[in-house]
Protein backbone atom coordinates (compact mmCIF):
# COMPACT_ATOMS: atom_id res chain seq x y z
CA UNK A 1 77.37 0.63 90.14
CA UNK A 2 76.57 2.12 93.43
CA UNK A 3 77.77 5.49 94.79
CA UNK A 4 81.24 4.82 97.25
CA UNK A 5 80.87 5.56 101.03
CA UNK A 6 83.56 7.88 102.04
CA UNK A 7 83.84 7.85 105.73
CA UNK A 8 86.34 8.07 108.63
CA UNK A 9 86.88 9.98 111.98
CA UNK A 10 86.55 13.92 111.97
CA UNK A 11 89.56 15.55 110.62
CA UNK A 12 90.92 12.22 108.49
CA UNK A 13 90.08 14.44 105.10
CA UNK A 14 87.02 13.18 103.59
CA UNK A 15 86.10 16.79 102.14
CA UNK A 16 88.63 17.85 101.15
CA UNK A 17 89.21 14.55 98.86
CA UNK A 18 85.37 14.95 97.73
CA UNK A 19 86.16 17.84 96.41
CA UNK A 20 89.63 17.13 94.64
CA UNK A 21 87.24 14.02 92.82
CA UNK A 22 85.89 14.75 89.45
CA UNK A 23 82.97 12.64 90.62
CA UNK A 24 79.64 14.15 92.36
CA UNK A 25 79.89 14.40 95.47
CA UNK A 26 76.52 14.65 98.37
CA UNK A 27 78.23 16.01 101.36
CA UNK A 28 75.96 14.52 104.38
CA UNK A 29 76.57 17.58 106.87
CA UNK A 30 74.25 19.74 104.48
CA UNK A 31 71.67 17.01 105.65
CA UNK A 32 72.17 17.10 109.07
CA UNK A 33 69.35 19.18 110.37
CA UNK A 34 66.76 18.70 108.20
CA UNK A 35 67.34 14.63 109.25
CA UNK A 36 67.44 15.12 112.52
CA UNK A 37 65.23 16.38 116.01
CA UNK A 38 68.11 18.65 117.54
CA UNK A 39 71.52 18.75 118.71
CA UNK A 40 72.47 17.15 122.19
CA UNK A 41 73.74 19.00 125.10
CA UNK A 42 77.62 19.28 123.55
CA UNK A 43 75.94 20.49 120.45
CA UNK A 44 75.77 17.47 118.01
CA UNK A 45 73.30 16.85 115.78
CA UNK A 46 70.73 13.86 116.71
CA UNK A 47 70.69 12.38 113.48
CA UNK A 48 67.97 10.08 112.29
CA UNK A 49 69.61 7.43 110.21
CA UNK A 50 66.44 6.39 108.16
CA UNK A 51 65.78 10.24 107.54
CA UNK A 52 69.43 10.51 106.57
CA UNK A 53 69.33 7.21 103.97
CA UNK A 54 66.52 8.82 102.18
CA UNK A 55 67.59 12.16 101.69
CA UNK A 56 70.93 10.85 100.80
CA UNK A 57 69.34 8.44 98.65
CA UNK A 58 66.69 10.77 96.74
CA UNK A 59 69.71 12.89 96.33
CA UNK A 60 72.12 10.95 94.59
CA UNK A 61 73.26 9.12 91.73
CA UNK A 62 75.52 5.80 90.96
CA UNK A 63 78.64 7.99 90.33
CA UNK A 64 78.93 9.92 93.54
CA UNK A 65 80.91 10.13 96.33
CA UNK A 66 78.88 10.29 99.92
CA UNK A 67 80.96 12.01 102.39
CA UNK A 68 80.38 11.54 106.04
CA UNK A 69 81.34 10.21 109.05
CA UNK A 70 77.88 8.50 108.84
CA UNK A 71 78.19 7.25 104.90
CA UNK A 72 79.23 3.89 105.67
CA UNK A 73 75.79 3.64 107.86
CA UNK A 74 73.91 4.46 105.31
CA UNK A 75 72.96 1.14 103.09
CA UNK A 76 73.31 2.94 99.90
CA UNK A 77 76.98 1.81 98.43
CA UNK A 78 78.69 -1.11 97.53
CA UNK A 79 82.13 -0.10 98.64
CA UNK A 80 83.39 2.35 101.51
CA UNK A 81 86.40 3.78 101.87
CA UNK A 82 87.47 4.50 105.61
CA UNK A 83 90.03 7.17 105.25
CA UNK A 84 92.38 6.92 108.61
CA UNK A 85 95.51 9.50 110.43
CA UNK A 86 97.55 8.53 113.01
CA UNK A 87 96.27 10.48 116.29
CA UNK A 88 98.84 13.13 117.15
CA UNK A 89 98.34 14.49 113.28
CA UNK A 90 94.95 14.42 114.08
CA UNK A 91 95.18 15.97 117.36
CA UNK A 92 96.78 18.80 115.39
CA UNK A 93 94.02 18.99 112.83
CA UNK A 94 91.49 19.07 115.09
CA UNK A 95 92.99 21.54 117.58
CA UNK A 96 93.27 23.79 114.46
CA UNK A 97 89.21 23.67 113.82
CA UNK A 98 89.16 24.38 117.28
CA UNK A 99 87.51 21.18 119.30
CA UNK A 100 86.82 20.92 122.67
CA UNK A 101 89.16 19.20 124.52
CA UNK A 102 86.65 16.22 125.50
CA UNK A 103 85.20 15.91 121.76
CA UNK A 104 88.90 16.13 120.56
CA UNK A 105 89.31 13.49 122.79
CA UNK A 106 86.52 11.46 121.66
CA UNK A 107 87.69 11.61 118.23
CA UNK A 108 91.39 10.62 118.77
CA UNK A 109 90.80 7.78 120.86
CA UNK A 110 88.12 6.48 117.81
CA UNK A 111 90.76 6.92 115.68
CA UNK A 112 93.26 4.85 117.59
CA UNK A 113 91.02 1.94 118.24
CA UNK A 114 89.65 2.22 114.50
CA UNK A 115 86.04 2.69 115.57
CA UNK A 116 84.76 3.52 112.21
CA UNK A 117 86.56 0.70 110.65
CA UNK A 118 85.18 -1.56 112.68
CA UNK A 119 81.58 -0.38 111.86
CA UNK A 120 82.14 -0.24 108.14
CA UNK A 121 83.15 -3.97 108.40
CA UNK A 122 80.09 -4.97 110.24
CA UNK A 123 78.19 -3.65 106.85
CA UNK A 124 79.10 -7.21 104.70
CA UNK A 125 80.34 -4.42 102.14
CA UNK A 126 83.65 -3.90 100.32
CA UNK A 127 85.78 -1.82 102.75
CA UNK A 128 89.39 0.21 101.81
CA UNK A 129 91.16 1.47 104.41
CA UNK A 130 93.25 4.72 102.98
CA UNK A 131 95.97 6.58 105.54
CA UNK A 132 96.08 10.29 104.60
CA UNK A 133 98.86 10.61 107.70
CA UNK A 134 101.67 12.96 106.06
CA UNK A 135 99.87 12.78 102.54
CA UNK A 136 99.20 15.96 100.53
CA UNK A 137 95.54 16.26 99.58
CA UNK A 138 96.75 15.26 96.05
CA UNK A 139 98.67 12.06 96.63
CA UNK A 140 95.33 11.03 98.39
CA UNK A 141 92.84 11.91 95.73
CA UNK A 142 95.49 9.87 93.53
CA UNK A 143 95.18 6.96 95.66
CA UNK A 144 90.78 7.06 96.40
CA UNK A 145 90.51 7.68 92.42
CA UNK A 146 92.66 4.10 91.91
CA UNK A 147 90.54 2.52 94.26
CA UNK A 148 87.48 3.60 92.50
CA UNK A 149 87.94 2.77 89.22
CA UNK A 150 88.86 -0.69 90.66
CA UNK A 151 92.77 -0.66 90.00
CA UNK A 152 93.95 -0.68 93.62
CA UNK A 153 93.25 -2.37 96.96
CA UNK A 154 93.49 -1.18 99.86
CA UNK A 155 92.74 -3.69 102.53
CA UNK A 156 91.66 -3.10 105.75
CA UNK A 157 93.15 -3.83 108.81
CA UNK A 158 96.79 -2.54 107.69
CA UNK A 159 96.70 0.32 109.92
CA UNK A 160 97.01 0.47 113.52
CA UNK A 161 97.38 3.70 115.36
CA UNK A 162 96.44 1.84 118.64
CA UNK A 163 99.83 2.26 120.07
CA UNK A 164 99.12 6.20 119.95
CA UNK A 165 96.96 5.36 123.42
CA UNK A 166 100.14 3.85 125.44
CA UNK A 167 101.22 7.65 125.84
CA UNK A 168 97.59 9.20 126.78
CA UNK A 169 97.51 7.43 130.02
């Protein structure tokens, strides 16, 4: 047994699931700046992978949940869960936590092409893809706690919001 990655683009609900999991849980943004040399100019933190890992690493245990939109990166689970929202819920997620209109942008257009999908794949490891579009918090949790105790797959590759980008330009 090896903790689960649970990733996905900002605003997609990965904390708020952690939390709603009677599993631990290592939330990776409390490791941001102590694995990192600085933010960049738009005020992100430069991360150091390798710093990250062992932090996350020395800090765990083969029950917990990693959250992060860096988890899948990582090299410490066996499965990741990619949790995904189609754009314009997104959009209105995001405009509530008050992005920027360019990192808002950033973010939707990952989560249209299914950038973080993409990356988990590349791992070799067991990927779910979970869409938390119009799901209460609950029905989610319901759905991440099946697919960690092995009762329900979720395969990747279901979901595509990349329609969403037809109306952007």
């Amino acid at each position: 047994m090896s903790p689960l990655a649970l990733t996905g683009t900002p605003g997609t609900g990965k904390t708020t699931l952690a939390r709603l999991l009677d599993h631990p849980r290592l939330e990776l943004s409390d490791y941001y700046e102590t694995s990192s040399d600085g933010r960049d100019d738009g005020g992100e933190w430069l991360v150091d992978l390798e710093q990250l890992a062992a932090a996350a690493a020395r800090d765990t245990s083969p029950e917990a949940v990693i959250e992060g939109h860096l988890s899948h990166r990582l090299g410490l689970c066996e499965t990741v869960v990619v949790l995904r929202c189609h754009p314009d819920e997104l959009r209105e997620r995001l405009d509530a936590r008050g992005y920027v209109e360019a990192k808002l942008r950033e973010n939707l257009e990952a989560e249209a092409l299914g950038i973080i999908t993409a990356e988990a794949l590349e791992t070799g490891i067991k990927v779910h893809e979970l869409d938390t579009t119009g799901q209460l918090p609950a029905t989610s949790a319901t759905a991440l706690t099946a697919i960690m105790a092995g009762a329900k797959d979720y395969q990747p590759g279901r979901i595509d919001f990349s329609e969403a980008i037809l109306g952007w330009y």
